[in-house]
Structures are given as structure tokens and as C-alpha cells.
C-alpha atoms as a PDB file:
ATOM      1  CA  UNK A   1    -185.951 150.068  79.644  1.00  0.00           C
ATOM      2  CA  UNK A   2    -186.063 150.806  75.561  1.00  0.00           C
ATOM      3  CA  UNK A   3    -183.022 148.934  75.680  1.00  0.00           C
ATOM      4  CA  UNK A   4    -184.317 145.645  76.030  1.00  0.00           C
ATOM      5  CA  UNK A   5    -187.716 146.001  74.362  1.00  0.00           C
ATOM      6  CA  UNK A   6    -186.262 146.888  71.087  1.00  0.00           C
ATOM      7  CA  UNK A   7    -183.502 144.698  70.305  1.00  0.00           C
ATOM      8  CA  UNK A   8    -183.453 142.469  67.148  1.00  0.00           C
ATOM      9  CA  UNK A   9    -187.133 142.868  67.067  1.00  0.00           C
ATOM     10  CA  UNK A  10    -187.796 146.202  66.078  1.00  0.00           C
ATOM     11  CA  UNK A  11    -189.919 146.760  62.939  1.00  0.00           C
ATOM     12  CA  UNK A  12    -189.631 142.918  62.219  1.00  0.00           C
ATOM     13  CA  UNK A  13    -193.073 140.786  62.049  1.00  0.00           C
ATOM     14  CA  UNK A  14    -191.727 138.645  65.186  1.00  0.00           C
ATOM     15  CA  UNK A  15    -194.636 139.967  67.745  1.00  0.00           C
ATOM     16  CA  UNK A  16    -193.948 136.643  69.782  1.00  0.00           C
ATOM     17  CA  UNK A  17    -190.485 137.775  70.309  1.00  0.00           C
ATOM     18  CA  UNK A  18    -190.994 141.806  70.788  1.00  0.00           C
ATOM     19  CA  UNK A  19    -193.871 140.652  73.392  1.00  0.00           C
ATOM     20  CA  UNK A  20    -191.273 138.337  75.207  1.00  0.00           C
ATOM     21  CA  UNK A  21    -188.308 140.996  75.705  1.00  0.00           C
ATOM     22  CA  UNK A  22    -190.698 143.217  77.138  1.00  0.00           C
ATOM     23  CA  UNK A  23    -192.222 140.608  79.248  1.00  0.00           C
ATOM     24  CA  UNK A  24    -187.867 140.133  80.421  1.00  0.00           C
ATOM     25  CA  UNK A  25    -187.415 143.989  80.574  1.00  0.00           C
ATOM     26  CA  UNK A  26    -190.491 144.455  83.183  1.00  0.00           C
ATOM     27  CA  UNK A  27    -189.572 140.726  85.022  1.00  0.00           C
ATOM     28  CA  UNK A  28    -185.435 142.191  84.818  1.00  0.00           C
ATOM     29  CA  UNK A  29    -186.263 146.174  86.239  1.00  0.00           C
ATOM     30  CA  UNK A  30    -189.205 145.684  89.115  1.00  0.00           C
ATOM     31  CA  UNK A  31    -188.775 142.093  90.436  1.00  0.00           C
ATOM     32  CA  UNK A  32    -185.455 140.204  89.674  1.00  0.00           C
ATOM     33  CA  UNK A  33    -182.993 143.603  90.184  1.00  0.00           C
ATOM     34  CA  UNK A  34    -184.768 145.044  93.627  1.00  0.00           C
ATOM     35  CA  UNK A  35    -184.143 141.574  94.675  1.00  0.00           C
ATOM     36  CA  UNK A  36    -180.716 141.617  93.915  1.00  0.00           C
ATOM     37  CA  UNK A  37    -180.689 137.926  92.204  1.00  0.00           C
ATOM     38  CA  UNK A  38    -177.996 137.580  90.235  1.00  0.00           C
ATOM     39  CA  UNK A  39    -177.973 136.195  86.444  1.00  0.00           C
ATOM     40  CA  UNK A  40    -176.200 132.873  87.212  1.00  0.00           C
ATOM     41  CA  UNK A  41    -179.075 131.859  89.685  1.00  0.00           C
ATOM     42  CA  UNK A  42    -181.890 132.683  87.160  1.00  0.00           C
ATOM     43  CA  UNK A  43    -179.925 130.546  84.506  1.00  0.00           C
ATOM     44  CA  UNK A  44    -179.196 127.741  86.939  1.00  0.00           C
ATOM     45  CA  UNK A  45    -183.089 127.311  88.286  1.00  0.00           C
ATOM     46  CA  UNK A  46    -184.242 127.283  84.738  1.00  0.00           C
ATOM     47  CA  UNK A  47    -182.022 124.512  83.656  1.00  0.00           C
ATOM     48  CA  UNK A  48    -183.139 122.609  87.330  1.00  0.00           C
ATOM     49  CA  UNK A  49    -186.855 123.481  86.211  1.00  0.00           C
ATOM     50  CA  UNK A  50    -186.307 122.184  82.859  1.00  0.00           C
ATOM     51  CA  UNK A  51    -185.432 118.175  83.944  1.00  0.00           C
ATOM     52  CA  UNK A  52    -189.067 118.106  85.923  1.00  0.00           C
ATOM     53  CA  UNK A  53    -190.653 119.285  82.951  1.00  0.00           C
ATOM     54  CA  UNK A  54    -189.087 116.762  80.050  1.00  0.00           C
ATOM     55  CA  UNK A  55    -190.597 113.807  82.717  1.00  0.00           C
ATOM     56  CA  UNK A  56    -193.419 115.395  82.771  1.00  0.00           C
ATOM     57  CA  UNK A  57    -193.801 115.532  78.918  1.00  0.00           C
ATOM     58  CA  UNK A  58    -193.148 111.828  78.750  1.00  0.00           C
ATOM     59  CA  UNK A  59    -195.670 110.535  80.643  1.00  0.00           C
ATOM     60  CA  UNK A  60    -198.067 110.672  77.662  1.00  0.00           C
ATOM     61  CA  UNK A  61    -201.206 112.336  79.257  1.00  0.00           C
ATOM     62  CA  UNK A  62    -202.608 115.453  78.657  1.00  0.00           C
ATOM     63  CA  UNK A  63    -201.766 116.664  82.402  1.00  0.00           C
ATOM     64  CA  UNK A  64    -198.142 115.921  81.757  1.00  0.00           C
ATOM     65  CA  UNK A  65    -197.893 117.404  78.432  1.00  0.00           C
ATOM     66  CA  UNK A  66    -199.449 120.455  80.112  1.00  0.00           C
ATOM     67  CA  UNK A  67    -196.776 120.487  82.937  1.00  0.00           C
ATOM     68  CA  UNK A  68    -194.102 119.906  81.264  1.00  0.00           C
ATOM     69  CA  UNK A  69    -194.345 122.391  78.321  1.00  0.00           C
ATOM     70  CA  UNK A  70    -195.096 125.480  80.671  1.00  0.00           C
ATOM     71  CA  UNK A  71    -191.864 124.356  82.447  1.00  0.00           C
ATOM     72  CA  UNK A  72    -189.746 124.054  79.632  1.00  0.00           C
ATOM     73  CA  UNK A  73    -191.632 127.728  78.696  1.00  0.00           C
ATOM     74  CA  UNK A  74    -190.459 129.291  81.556  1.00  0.00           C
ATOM     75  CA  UNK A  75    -187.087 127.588  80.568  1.00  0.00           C
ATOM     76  CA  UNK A  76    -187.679 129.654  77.175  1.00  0.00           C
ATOM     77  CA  UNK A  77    -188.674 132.933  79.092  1.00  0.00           C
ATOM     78  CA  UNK A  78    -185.433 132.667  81.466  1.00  0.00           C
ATOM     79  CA  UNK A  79    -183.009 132.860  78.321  1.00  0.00           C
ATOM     80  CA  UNK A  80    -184.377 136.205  77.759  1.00  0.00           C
ATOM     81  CA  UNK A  81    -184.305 136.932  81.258  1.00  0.00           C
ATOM     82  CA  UNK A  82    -180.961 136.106  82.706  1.00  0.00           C
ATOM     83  CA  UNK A  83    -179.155 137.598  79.034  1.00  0.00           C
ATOM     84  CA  UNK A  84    -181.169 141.326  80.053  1.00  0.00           C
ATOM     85  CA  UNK A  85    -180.458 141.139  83.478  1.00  0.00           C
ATOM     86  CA  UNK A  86    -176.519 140.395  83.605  1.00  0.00           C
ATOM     87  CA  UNK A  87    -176.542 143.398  80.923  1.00  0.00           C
ATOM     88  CA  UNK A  88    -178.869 145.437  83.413  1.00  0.00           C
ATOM     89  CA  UNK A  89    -176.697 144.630  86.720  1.00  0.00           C
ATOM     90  CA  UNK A  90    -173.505 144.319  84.463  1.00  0.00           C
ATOM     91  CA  UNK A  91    -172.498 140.590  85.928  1.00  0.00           C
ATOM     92  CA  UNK A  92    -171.366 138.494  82.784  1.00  0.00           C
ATOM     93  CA  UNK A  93    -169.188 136.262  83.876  1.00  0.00           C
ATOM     94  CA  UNK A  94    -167.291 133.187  81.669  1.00  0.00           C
ATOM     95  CA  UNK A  95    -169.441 130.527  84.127  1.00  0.00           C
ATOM     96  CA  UNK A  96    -172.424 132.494  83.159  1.00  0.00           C
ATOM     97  CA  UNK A  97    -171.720 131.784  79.762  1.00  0.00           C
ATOM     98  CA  UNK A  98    -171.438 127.912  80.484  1.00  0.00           C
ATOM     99  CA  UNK A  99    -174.516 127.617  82.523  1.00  0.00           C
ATOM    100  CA  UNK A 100    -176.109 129.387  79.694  1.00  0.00           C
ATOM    101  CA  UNK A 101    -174.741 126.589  77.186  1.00  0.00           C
ATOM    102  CA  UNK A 102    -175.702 124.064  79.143  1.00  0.00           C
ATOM    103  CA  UNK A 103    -178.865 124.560  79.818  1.00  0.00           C
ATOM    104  CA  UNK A 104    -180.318 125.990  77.193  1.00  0.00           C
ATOM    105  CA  UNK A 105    -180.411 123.435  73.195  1.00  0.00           C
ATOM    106  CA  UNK A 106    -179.134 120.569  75.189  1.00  0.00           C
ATOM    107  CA  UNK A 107    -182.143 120.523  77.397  1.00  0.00           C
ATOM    108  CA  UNK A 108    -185.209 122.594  75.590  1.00  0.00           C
ATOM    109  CA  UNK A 109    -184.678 122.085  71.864  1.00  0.00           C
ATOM    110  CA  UNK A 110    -186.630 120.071  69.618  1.00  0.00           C
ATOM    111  CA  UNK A 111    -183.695 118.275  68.436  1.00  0.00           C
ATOM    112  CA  UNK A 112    -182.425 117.328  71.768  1.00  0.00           C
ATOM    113  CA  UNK A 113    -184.165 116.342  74.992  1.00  0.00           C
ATOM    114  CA  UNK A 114    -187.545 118.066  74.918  1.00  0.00           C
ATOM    115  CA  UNK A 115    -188.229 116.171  71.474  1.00  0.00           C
ATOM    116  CA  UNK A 116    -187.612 112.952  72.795  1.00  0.00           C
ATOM    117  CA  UNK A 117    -189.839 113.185  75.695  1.00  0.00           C
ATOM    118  CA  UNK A 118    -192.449 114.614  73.555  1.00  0.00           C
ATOM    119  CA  UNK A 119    -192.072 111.822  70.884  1.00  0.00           C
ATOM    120  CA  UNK A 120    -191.797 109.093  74.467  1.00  0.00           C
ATOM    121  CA  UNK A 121    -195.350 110.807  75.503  1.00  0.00           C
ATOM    122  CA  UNK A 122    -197.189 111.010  72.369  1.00  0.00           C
ATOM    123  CA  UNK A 123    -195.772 107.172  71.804  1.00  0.00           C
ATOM    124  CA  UNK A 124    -197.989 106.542  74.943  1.00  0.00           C
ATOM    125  CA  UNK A 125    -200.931 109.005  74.296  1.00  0.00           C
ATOM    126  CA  UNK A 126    -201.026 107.499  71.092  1.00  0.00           C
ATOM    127  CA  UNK A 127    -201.634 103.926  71.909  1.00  0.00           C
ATOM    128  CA  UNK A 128    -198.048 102.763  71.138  1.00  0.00           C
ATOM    129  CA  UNK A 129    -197.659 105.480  67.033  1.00  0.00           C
ATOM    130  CA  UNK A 130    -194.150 105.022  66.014  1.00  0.00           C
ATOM    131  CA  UNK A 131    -194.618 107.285  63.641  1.00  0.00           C
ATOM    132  CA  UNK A 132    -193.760 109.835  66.594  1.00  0.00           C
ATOM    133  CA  UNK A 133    -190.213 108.946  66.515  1.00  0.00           C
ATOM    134  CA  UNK A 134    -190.174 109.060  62.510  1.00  0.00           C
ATOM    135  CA  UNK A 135    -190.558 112.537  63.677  1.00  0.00           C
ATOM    136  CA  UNK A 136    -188.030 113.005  65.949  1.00  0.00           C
ATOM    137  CA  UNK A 137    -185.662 111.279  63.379  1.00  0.00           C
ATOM    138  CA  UNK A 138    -186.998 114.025  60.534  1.00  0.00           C
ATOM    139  CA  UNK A 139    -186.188 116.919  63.097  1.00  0.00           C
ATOM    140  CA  UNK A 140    -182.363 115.484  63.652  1.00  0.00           C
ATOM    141  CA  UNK A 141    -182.006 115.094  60.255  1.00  0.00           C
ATOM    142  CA  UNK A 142    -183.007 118.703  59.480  1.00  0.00           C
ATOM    143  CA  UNK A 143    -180.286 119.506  62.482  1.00  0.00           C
ATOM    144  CA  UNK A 144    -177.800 117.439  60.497  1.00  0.00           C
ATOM    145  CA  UNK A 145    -178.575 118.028  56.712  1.00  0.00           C
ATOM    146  CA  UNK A 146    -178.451 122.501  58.199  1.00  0.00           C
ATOM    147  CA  UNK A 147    -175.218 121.902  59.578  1.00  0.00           C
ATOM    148  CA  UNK A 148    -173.653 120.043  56.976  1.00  0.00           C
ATOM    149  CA  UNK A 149    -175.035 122.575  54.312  1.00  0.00           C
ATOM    150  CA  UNK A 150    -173.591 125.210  56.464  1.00  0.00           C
ATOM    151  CA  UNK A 151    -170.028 124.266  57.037  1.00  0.00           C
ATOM    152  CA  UNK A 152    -169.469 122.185  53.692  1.00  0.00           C
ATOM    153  CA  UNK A 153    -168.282 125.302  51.934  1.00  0.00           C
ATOM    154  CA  UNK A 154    -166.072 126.457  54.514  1.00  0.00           C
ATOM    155  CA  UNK A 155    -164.591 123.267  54.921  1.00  0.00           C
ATOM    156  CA  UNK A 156    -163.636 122.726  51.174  1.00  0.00           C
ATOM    157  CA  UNK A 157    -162.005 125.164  50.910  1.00  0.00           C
ATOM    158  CA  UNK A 158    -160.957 125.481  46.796  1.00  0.00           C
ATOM    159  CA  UNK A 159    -161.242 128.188  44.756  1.00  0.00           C
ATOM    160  CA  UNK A 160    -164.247 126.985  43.094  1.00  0.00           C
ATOM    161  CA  UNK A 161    -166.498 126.388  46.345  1.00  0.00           C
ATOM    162  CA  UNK A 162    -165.147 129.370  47.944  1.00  0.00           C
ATOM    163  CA  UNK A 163    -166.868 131.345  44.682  1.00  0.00           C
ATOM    164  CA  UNK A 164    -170.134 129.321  45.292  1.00  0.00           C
ATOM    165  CA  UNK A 165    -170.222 129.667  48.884  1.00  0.00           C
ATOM    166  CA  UNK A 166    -169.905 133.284  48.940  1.00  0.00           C
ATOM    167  CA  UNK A 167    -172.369 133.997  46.368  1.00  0.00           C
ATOM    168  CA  UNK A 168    -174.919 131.844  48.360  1.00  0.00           C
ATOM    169  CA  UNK A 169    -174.179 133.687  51.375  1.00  0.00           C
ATOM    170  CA  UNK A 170    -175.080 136.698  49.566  1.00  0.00           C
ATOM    171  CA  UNK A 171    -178.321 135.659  48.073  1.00  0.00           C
ATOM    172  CA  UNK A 172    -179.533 134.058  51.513  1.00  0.00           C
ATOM    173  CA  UNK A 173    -178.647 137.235  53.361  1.00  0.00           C
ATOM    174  CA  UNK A 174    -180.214 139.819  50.967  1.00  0.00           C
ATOM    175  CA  UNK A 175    -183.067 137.467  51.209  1.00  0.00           C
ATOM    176  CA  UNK A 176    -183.395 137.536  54.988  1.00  0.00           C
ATOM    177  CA  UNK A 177    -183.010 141.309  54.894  1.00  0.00           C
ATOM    178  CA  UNK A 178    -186.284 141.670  52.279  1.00  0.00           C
ATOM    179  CA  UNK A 179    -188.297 139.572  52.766  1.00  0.00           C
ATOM    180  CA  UNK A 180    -191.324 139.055  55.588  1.00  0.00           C
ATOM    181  CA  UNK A 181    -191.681 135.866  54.710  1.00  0.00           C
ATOM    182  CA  UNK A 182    -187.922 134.390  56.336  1.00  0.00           C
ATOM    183  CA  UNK A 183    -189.154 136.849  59.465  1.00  0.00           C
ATOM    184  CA  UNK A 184    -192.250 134.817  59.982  1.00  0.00           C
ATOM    185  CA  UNK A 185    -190.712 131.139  59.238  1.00  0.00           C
ATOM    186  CA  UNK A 186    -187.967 132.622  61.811  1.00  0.00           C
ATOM    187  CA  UNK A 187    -190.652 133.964  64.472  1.00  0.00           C
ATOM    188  CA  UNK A 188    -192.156 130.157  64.260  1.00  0.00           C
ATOM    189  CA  UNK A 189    -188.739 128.511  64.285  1.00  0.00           C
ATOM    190  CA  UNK A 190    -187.902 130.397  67.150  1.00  0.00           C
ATOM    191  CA  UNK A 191    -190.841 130.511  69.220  1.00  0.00           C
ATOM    192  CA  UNK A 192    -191.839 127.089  68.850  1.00  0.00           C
ATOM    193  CA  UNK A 193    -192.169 126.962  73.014  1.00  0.00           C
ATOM    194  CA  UNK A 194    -194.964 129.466  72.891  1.00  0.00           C
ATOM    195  CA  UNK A 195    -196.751 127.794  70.142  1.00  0.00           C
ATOM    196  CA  UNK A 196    -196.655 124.390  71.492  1.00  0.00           C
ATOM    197  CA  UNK A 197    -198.085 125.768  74.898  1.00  0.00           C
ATOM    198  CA  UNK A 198    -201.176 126.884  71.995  1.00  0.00           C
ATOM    199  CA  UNK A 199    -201.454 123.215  70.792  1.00  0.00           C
ATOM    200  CA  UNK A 200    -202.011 121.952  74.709  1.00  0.00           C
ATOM    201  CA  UNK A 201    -204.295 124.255  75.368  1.00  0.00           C
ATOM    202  CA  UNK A 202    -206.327 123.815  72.600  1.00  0.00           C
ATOM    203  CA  UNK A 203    -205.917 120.191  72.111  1.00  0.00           C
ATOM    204  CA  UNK A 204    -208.743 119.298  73.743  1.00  0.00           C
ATOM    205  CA  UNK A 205    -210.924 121.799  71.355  1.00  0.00           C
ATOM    206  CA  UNK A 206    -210.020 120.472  68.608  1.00  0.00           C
ATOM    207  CA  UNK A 207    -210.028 116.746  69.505  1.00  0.00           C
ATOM    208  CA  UNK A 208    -213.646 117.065  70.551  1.00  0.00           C
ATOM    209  CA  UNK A 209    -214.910 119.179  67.500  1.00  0.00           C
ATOM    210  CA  UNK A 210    -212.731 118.264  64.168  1.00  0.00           C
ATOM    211  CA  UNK A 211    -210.601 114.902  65.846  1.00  0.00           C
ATOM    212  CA  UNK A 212    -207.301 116.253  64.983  1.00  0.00           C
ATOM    213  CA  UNK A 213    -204.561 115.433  67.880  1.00  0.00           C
ATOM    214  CA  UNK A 214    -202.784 118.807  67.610  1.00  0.00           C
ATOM    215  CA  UNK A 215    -200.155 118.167  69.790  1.00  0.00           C
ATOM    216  CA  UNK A 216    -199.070 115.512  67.243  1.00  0.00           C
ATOM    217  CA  UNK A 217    -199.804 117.966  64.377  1.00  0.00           C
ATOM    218  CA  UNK A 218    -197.356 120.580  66.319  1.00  0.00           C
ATOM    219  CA  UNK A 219    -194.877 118.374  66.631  1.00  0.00           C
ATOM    220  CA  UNK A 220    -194.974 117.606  63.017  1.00  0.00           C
ATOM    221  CA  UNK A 221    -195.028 121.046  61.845  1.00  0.00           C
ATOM    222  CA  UNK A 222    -192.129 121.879  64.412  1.00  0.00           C
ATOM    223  CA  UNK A 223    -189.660 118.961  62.132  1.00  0.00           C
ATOM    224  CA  UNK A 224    -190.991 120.918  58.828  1.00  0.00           C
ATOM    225  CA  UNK A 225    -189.498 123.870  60.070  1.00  0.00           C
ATOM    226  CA  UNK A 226    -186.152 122.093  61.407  1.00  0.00           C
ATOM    227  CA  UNK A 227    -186.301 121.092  57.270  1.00  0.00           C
ATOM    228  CA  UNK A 228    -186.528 124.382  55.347  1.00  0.00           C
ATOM    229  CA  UNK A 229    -183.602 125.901  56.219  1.00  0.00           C
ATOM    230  CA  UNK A 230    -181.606 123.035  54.022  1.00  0.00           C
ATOM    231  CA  UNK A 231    -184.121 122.739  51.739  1.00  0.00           C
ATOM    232  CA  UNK A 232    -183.910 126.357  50.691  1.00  0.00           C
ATOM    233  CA  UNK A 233    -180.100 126.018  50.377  1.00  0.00           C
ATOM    234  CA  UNK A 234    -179.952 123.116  48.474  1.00  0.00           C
ATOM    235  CA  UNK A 235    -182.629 124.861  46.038  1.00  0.00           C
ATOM    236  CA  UNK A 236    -179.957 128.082  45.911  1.00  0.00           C
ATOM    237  CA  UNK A 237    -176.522 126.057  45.404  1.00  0.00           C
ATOM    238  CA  UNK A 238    -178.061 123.656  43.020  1.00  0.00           C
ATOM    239  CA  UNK A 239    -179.284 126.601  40.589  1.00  0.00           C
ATOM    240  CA  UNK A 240    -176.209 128.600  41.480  1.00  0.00           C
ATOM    241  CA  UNK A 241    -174.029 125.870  40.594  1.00  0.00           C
ATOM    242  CA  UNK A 242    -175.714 125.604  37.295  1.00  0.00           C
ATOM    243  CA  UNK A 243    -175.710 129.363  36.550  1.00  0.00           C
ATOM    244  CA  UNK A 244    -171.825 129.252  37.968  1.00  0.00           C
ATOM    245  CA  UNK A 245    -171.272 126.163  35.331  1.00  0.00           C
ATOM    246  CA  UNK A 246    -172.897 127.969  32.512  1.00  0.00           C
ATOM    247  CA  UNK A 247    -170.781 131.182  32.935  1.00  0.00           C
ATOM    248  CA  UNK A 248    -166.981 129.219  33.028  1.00  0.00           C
ATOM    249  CA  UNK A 249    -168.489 127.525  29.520  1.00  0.00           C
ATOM    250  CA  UNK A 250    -168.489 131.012  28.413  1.00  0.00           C
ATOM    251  CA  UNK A 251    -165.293 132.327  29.680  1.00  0.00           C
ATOM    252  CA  UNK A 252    -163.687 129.138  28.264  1.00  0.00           C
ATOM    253  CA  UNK A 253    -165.070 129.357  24.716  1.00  0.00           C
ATOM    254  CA  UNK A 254    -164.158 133.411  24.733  1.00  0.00           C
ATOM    255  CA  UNK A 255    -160.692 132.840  25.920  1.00  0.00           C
ATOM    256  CA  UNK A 256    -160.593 130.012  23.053  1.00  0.00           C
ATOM    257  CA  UNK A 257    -161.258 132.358  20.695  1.00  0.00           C
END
């Protein structure tokens, strides 16, 4: 079974993640295999699980917030589970694949279905805040801006952005490589399922005692991460595009001379 507890998260600071793929491993070797369920079935039942649970999230109580974020957990759990068991039982399959796009973002990420029933219930637990679906439109935008900042240099493809393009990719990957700090914003980007389920629990807590609504504050801190990612690469090409600009100045005035 130290096949699927170490994975990707070995020696990182992702605990969330490490404790999940263990969680899979045990769920994978001494219930799901003996049972002979097959990969495909687990993917299909979490995607069936998920719809019950984004109704439940926009019904804009506390009840249905609770619901419908342990179901879209257990959504979460299941893409850890069916990935470890169709290695485990050796069953990927092309379909498997498709279920596994299907219902996976489209369904349970922020940017998709799960935050719009989140920002539809807090819009009703909130006595009617539009500044819910401000947030929503700040976590698509991240989605957007990411993308956009991800493909533009492959896309233009000229000897100049080429150059920029690959020494960005270098500086963001030796960066991710170093540094605990892109492990932890990763671990939170990541795991946002299993910190939202923290915010319901102890929304109630912290409603009564300091009157902060920390579903709403989870849901804002959930679009700040969806924003980083671009944010951090604009920061990179802008001062690498000044530092690239600086150094053809140079190579023009020596080959001037």
C-alpha cells in the first residue's frame, strides 16, 4: 500500500493531501477491492452524489450548506479513490477517463457549479448580498486571467516571446521546487473542499462569539487563491520583460560599437 500513500506528497508540507491518499489507499485495499467494485462505478456515483449536493448548497441555510459540502467532499475523496483503485485492480479504461472529466471541475470546482450554488445560497443566507456573486465573478476571472497568462506565450509564438516565456517557465518552476511557501498556497488551492467543510462547522462558533459569517469569508479567501497564480506571473514577466529590454539595449550599443 506505500504506493498510494506516498505519491506527490512525500516530504511536501501538503498534510491535507498525504492524509487523503491514505484515507483512498485503506478505502481502495479492505473495502472497495474485496468487493470487487470497479473504478467506473465509484466515479459515476460520485458525479450522481455531487448534483444532490450543489441543491443542497443553494438553499441558503446552514443545514443545506452542511449537506451539500460533505457531498461534494465525498465527490473530492472519490477522485482519489477511483484514480488508486483502477491502478490497484488495473481497469483504466478510455470511458473511465471521460467519466472522470466529467464529473470532476465541471461539477465540484469553485469556478464552475459548486461556486454558483454557494454564491445562490449565501445570496439567500445573506438577506439578498450581491456582493456574493462579485465573488464568483473574481474567482472566473482568476480562471480566465491563469489561462490566458498560461497559453499567451505559446500562442505567440516569435522569437522574442518564445525567449520570455521560457525564462518565466524557469523561474516559476525553480520556485515551486524551493520554496514551502507555493506548497502551502498549493495545499489550500487544492484542498479547498476540506477547508470549506472547516468553515460550516465552525460557522456557527464564530458567528455567535466574534460575528464573522465564515462561510462568506471562505468563499472569499477561496477567489484570492483562484487570483495569485496570475498575479505572481504578471509580477515575473513584467520585471523579466524589463530585465530582457535592458539586456538587447546592451547587445545593440556593443554590436554598434
Amino acid at each position: 500500500m506505500a504506493f498510494y500513500i506516498t505519491g506527490n506528497y512525500k516530504g511536501t508540507v501538503d498534510i491535507i493531501g498525504h492524509f487523503h491518499r491514505i484515507l483512498s489507499a485503506y478505502i481502495v485495499k479492505y473495502v472497495l477491492a474485496k468487493l470487487r467494485i470497479t473504478p467506473n462505478f465509484v466515479t459515476i456515483s460520485r458525479g450522481l452524489l455531487a448534483i444532490p449536493g450543489l441543491f443542497f448548497l443553494a438553499q441558503g441555510t446552514y443545514t443545506g450548506f452542511l449537506i451539500g459540502t460533505i457531498a461534494i467532499y465525498i465527490n473530492f475523496i472519490g477522485d482519489f479513490i477511483d484514480g488508486d483503485l483502477a491502478r490497484f485492480t488495473n481497469k483504466s479504461s478510455y470511458f473511465g477517463e471521460f467519466c472522470e472529466l466529467m464529473t470532476g471541475n465541471p461539477l465540484t470546482n469553485m469556478s464552475s457549479l459548486t461556486g454558483l450554488a454557494i454564491a445562490v445560497g449565501l445570496y439567500k443566507m445573506r438577506g439578498g448580498d450581491i456582493s456574493v456573486f462579485f465573488i464568483l465573478f473574481f474567482i472566473l476571472y482568476g480562471v480566465i486571467q491563469a489561462n490566458v497568462f498560461t497559453n499567451y506565450l505559446t500562442i505567440h509564438k516569435n522569437e522574442r516571446t518564445l525567449k520570455v516565456g521560457e525564462r518565466t517557465q524557469k523561474i516559476c518552476d525553480n520556485f515551486k521546487k524551493k520554496n514551502r511557501l507555493h506548497e502551502f498556497y498549493m495545499m489550500l488551492y487544492v484542498q479547498y473542499p476540506f477547508f470549506f467543510i472547516l468553515c460550516i462547522l465552525f460557522y456557527g462558533l464564530f458567528k455567535k462569539w466574534f460575528g464573522i459569517d465564515l462561510i462568506y469569508l471562505g468563499f472569499l479567501f477561496n477567489a484570492i487563491l483562484f487570483n495569485v497564480n496570475w498575479l505572481a506571473r504578471v509580477l515575473i514577466l513584467s520585471r523579466l520583460s524589463w530585465r530582457l529590454d535592458k539586456e538587447l539595449k546592451i547587445e545593440s550599443v556593443q554590436k554598434s560599437n
